[in-house]
Protein backbone atom coordinates (compact mmCIF):
# COMPACT_ATOMS: atom_id res chain seq x y z
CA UNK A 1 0.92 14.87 19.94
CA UNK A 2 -2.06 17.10 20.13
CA UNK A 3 -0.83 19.59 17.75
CA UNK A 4 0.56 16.78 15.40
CA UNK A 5 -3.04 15.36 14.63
CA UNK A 6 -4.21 19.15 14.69
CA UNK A 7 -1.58 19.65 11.65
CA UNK A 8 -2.18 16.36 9.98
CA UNK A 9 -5.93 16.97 9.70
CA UNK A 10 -5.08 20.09 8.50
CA UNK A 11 -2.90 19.49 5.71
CA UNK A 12 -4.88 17.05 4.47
CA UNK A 13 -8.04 18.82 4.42
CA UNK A 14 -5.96 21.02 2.51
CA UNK A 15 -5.43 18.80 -0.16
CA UNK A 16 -8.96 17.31 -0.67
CA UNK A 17 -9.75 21.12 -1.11
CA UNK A 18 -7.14 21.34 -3.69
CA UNK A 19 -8.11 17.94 -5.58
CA UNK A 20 -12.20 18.81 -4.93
CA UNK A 21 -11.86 22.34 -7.04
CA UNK A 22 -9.32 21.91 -9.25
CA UNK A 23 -8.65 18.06 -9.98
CA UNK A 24 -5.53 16.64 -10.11
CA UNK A 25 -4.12 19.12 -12.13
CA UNK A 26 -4.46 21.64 -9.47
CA UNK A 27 -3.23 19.18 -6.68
CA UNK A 28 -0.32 18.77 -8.69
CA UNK A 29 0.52 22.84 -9.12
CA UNK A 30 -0.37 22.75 -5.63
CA UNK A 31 2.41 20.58 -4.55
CA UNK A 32 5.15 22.00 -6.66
CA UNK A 33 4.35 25.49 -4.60
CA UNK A 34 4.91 23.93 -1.31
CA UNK A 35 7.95 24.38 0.83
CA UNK A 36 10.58 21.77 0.69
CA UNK A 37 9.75 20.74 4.76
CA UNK A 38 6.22 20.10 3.84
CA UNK A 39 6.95 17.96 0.40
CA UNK A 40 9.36 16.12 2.71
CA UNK A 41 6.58 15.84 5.04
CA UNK A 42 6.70 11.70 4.72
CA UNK A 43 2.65 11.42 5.86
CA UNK A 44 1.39 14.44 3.97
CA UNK A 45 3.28 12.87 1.13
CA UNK A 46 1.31 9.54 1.98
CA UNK A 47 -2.10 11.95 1.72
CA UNK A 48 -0.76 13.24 -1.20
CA UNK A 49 -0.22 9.89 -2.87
CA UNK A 50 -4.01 8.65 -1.59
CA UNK A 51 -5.88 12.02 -3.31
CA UNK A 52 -3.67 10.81 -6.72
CA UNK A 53 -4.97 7.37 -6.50
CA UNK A 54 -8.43 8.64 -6.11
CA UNK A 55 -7.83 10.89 -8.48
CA UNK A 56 -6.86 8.03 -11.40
CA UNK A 57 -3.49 9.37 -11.61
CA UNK A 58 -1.97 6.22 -10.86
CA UNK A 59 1.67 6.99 -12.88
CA UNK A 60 2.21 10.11 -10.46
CA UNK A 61 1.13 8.23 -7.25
CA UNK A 62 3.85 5.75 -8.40
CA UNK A 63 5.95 8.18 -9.36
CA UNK A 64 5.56 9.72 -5.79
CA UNK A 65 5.80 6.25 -3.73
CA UNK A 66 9.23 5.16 -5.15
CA UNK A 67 10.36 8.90 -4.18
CA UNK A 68 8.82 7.94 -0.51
CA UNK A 69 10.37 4.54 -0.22
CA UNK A 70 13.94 6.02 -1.15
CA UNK A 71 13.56 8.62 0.77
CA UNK A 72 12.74 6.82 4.04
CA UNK A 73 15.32 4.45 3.62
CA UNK A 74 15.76 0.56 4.32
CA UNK A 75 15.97 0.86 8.23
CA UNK A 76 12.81 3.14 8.54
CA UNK A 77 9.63 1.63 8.97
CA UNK A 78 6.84 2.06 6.57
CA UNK A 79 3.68 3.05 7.77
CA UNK A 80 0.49 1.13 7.18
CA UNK A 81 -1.04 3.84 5.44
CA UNK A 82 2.03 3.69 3.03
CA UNK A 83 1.29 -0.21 2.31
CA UNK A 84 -2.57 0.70 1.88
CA UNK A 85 -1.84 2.97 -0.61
CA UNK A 86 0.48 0.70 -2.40
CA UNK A 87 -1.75 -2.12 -2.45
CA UNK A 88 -4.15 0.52 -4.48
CA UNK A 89 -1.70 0.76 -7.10
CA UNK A 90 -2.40 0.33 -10.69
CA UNK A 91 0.83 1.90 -12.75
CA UNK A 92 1.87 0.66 -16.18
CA UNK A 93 4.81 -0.27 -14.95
CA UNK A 94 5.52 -0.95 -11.20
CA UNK A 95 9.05 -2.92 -11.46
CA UNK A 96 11.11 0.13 -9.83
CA UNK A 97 8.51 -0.54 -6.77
CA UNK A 98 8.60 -3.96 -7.17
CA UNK A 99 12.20 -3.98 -6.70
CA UNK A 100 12.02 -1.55 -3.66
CA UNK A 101 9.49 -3.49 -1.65
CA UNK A 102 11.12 -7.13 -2.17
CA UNK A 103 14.67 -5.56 -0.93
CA UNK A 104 12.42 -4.03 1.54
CA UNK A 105 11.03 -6.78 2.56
CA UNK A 106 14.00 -9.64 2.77
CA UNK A 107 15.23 -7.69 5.29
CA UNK A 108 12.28 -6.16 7.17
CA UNK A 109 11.20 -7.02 10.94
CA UNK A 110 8.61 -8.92 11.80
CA UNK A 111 5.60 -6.25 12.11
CA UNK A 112 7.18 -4.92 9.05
CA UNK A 113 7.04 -7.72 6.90
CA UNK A 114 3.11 -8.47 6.73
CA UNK A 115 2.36 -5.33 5.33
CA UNK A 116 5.14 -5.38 2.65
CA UNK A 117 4.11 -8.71 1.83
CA UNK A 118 0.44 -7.80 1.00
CA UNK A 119 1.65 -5.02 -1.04
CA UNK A 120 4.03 -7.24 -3.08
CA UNK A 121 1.24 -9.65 -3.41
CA UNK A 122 -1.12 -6.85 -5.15
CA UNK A 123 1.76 -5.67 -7.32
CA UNK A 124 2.15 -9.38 -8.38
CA UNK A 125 -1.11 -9.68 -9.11
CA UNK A 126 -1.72 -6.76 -11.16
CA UNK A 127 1.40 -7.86 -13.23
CA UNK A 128 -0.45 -11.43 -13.22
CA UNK A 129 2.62 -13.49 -11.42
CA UNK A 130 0.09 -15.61 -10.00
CA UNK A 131 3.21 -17.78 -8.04
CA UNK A 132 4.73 -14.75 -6.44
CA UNK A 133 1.85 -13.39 -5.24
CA UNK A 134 0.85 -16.29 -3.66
CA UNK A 135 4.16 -16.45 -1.93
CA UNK A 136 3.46 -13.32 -0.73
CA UNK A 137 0.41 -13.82 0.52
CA UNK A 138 1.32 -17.45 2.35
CA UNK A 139 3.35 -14.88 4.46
CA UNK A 140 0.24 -12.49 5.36
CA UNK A 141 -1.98 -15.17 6.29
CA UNK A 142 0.78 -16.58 8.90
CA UNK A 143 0.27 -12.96 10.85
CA UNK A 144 -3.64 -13.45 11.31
CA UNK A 145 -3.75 -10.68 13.96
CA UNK A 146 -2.36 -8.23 10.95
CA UNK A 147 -5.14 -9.57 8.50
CA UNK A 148 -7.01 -7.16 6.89
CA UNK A 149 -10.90 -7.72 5.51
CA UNK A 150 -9.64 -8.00 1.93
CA UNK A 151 -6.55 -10.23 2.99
CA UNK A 152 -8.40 -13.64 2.90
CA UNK A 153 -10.42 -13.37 -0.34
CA UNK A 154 -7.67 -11.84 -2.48
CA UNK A 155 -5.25 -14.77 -1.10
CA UNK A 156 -8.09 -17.29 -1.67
CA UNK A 157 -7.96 -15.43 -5.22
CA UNK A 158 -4.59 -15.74 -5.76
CA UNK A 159 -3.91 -19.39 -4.91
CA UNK A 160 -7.03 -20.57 -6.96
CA UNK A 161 -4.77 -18.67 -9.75
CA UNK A 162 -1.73 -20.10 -9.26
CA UNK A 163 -3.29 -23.73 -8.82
CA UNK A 164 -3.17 -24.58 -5.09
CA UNK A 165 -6.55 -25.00 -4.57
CA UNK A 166 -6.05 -26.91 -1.37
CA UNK A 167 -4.63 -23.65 -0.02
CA UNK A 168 -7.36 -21.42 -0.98
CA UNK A 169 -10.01 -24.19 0.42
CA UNK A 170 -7.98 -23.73 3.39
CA UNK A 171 -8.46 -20.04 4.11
CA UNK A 172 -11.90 -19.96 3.17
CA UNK A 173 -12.33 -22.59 5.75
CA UNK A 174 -10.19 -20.39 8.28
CA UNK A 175 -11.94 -17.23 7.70
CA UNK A 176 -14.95 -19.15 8.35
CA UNK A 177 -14.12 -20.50 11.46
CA UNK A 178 -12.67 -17.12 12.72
CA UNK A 179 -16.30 -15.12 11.79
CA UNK A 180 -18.40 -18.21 13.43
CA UNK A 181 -15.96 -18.01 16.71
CA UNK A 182 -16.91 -14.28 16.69
């Protein structure tokens, strides 16, 4: 387990070297010169998709995610970090992901489903399917111990937007309660 996280930090410093010198560009070269067992390597390839999101490169990190999410298969489970990234997000067109995550997600397990759900409610929103996303996100605020900081005021967000204002008065009022009992 030891040598695991040894590897992991590793190969990940490795590519914030590549994408600190030579941009995205380079990171990209980089890859391509890899073996095939570390481009299958499913969390460097997570890494790999976080340096192209911070590098604005938001088509190849897409390009790269769908790639992941076949790759893994319907029975694997996603890892958090996958869903984080995801939730970052901002291709021109994200309907092969869309498509990916809500098959995902219909048939994913309860500690799976959160996390798919919050991604499919940023995708929504980004394509501005206000209803949708708020369906989404009605399911991540019924897991409150897998609510993350953003969770409450992008859900507030989203069901002021798709005119259920009751609802987003509702988690405000939540989150509210939950920081004062803290």
């Amino acid at each position: 387990e030891e040598l695991k996280d040894l590897r992991s930090q590793t190969e990940n410093g490795l590519l914030d070297e590549k994408m600190n010198e030579e941009g995205v560009d380079g990171l990209l070269e980089w890859w391509d010169a890899q073996s095939r067992s570390r481009r299958n390597n499913i969390d460097l390839k997570v890494g790999f998709i976080q340096r192209l999101i911070d590098c604005n490169d938001h088509e190849s990190a897409s390009e790269f995610t769908v790639e992941v999410l076949k790759k893994i298969g319907d029975n694997t489970s996603i890892s958090k970090e996958l869903c984080t990234q995801i939730t970052r997000l901002q291709p021109e067109d994200n309907s092969k992901l869309l498509k990916l995550i809500e098959k995902r997600a219909k048939r994913a397990d309860e500690s799976q489903r959160c996390c798919l759900n919050r991604a499919l409610g940023y995708l929504y929103v980004r394509n501005n399917d206000f209803a949708k996303a708020a369906e989404a996100f009605k399911e991540v605020t019924a897991c409150p111990t897998q609510l993350q900081p953003n969770d409450v005021m992008m859900a507030s967000y989203v069901f002021e937007q798709a005119g259920d204002k009751e609802a987003a008065e509702k988690i405000r009022q939540d989150s509210l309660k939950s920081a004062m009992s803290i």
